[in-house]
C-alpha atoms as a PDB file:
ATOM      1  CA  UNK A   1      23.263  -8.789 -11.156  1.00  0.00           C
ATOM      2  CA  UNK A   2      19.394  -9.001 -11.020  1.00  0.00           C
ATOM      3  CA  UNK A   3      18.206 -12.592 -11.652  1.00  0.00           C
ATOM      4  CA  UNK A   4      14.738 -12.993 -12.858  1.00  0.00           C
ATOM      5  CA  UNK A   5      14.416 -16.288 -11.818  1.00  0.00           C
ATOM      6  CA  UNK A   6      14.369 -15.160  -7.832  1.00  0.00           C
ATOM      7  CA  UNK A   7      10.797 -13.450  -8.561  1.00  0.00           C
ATOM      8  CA  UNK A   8       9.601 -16.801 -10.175  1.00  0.00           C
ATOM      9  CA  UNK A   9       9.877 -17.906  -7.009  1.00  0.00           C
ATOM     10  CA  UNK A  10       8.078 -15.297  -4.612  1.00  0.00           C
ATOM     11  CA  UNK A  11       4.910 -15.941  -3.755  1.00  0.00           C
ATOM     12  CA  UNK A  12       4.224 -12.792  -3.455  1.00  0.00           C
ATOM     13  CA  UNK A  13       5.124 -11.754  -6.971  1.00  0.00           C
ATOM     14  CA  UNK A  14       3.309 -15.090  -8.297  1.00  0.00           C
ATOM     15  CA  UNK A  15      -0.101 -13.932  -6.752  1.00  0.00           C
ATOM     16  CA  UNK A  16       0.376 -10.471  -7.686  1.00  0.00           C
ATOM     17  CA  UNK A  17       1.098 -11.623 -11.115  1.00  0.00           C
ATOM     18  CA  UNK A  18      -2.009 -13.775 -10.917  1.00  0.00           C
ATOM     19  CA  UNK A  19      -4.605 -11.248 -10.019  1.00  0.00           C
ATOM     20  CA  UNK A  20      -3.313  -8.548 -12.470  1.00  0.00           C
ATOM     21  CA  UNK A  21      -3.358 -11.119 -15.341  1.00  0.00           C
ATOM     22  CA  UNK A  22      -6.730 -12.562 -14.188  1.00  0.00           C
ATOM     23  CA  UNK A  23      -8.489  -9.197 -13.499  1.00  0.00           C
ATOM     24  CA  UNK A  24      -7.426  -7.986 -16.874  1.00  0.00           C
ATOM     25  CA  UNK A  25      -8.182 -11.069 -18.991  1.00  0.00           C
ATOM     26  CA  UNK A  26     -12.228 -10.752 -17.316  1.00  0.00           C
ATOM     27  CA  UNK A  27     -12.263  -7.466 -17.779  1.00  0.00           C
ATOM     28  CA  UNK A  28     -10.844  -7.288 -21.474  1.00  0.00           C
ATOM     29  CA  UNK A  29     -12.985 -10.335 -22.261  1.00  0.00           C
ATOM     30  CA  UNK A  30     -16.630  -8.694 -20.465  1.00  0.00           C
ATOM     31  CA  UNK A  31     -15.815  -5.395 -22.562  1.00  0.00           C
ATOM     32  CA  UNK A  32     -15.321  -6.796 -25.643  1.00  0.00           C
ATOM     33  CA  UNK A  33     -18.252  -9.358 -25.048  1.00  0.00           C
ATOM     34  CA  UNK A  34     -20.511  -6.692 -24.404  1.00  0.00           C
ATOM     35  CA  UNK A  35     -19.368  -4.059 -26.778  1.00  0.00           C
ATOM     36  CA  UNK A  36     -17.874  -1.687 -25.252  1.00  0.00           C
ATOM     37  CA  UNK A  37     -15.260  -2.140 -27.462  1.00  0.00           C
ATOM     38  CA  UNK A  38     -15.050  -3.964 -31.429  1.00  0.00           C
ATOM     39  CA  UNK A  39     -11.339  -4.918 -31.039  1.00  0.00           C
ATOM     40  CA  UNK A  40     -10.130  -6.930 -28.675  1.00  0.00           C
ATOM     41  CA  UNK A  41      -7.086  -5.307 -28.642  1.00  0.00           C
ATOM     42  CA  UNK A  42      -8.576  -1.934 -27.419  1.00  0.00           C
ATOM     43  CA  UNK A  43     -10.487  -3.893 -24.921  1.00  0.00           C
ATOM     44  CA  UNK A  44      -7.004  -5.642 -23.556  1.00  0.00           C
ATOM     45  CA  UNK A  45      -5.503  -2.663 -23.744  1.00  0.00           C
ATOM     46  CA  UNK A  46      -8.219  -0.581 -21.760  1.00  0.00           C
ATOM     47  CA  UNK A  47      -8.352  -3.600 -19.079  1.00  0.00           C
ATOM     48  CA  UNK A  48      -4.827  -4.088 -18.151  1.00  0.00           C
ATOM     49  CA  UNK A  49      -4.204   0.112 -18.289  1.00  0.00           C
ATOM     50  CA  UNK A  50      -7.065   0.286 -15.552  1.00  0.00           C
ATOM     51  CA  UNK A  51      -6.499  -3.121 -14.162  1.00  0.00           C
ATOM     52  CA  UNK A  52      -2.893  -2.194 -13.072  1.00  0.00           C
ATOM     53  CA  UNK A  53      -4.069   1.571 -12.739  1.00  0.00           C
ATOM     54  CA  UNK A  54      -6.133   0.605  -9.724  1.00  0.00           C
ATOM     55  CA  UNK A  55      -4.279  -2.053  -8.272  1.00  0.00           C
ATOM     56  CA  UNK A  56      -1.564   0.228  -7.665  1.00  0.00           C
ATOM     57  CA  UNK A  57      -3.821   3.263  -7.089  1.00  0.00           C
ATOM     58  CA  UNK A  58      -2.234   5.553  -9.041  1.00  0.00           C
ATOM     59  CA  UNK A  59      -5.517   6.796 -10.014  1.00  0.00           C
ATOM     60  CA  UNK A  60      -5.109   6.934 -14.099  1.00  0.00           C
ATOM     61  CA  UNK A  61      -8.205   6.560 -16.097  1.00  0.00           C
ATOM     62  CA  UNK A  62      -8.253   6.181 -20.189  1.00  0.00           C
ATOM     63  CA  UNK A  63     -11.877   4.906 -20.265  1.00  0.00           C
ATOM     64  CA  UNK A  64     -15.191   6.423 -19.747  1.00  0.00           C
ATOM     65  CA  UNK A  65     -16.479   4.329 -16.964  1.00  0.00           C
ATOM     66  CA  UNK A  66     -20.123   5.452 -17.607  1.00  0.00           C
ATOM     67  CA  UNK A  67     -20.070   3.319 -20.531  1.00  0.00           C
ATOM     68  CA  UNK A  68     -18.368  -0.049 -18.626  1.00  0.00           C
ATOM     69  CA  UNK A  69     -20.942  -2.863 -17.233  1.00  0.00           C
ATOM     70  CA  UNK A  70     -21.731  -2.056 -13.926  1.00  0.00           C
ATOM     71  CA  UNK A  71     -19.757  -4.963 -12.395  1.00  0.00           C
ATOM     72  CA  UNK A  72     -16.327  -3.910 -13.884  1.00  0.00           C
ATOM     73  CA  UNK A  73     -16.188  -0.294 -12.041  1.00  0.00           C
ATOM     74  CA  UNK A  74     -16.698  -2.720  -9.091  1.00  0.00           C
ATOM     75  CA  UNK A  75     -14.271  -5.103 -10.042  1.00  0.00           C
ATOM     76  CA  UNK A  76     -11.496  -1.788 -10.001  1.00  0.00           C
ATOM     77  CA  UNK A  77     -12.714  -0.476  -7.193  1.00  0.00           C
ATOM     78  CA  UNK A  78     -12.377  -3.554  -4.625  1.00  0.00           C
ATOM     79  CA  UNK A  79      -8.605  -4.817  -6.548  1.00  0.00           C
ATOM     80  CA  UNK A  80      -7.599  -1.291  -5.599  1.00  0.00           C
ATOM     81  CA  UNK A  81      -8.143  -2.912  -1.814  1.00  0.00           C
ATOM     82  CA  UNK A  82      -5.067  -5.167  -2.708  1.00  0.00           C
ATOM     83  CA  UNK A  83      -2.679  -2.450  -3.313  1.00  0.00           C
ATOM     84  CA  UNK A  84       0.689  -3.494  -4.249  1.00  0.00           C
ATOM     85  CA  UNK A  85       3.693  -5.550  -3.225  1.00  0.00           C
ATOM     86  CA  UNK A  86       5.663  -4.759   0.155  1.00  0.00           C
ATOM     87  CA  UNK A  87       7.746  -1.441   0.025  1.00  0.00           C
ATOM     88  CA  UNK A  88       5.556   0.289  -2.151  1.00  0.00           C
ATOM     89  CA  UNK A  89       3.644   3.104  -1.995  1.00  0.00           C
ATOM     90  CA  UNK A  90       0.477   1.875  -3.652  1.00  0.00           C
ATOM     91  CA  UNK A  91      -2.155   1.961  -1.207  1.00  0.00           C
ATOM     92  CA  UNK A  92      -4.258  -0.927   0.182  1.00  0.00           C
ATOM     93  CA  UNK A  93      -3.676  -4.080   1.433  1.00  0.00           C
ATOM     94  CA  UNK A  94      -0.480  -5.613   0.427  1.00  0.00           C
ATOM     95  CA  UNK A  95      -0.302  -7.959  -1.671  1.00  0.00           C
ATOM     96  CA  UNK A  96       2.261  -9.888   0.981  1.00  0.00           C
ATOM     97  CA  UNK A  97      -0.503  -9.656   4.158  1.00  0.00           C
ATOM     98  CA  UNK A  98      -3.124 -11.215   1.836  1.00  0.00           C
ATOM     99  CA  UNK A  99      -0.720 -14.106   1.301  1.00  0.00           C
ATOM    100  CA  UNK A 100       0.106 -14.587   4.680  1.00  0.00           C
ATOM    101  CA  UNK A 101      -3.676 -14.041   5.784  1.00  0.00           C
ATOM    102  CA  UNK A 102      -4.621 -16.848   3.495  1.00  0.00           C
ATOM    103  CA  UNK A 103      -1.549 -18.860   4.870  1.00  0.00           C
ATOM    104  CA  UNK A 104      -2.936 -18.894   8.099  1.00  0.00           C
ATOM    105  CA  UNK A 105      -6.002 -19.370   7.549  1.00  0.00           C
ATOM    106  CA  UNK A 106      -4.905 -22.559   5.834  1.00  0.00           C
ATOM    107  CA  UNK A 107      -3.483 -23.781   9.012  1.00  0.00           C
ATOM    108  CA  UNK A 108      -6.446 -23.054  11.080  1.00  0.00           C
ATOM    109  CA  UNK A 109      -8.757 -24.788   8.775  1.00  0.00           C
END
């Protein structure tokens, strides 16, 4: 039986979590701040689709990027550098070595 409480406490699913929800909040909000977009529900709906599209690089696009702010093509482009959680395919950096990166790095501070 799968318990849902066991990923509550991965920190590795927390700061996966984390950046998706983050990522796609900024980006959602900077689209429909700037227009891109009238609803905001297009513009959260565009975000997270890309948002989670690049993350895990499968390399879906529902957006016209032309017409994005410069920054957010940018934005995609370096969370696709994350990748996804341990065992997946995604490519990138997983999300687990940029845990324990920042883990150690804690200690040598």
């Amino acid at each position: 039986m799968l318990r849902l409480q066991s990923y509550s406490r991965d920190s590795q699913t927390r700061v996966f979590a984390f950046i998706v929800i983050a990522l796609s909040l900024y980006i959602a909000s900077s689209l429909y701040a700037t227009g891109t977009y009238d609803d905001p529900i297009q513009a959260l709906r565009h975000g997270v689709f890309q948002v989670v599209s690049a993350i895990t690089t499968t390399g879906f696009a529902t957006a016209n990027f032309f017409l994005w702010p410069l920054a957010l093509p940018v934005l995609l482009i370096f969370s696709s550098f994350v990748g996804g959680s341990a065992g997946s395919t995604s490519g990138g950096l997983k999300v687990i070595r940029l845990v324990i990166l920042c883990k150690q790095a804690e200690v040598l501070l």
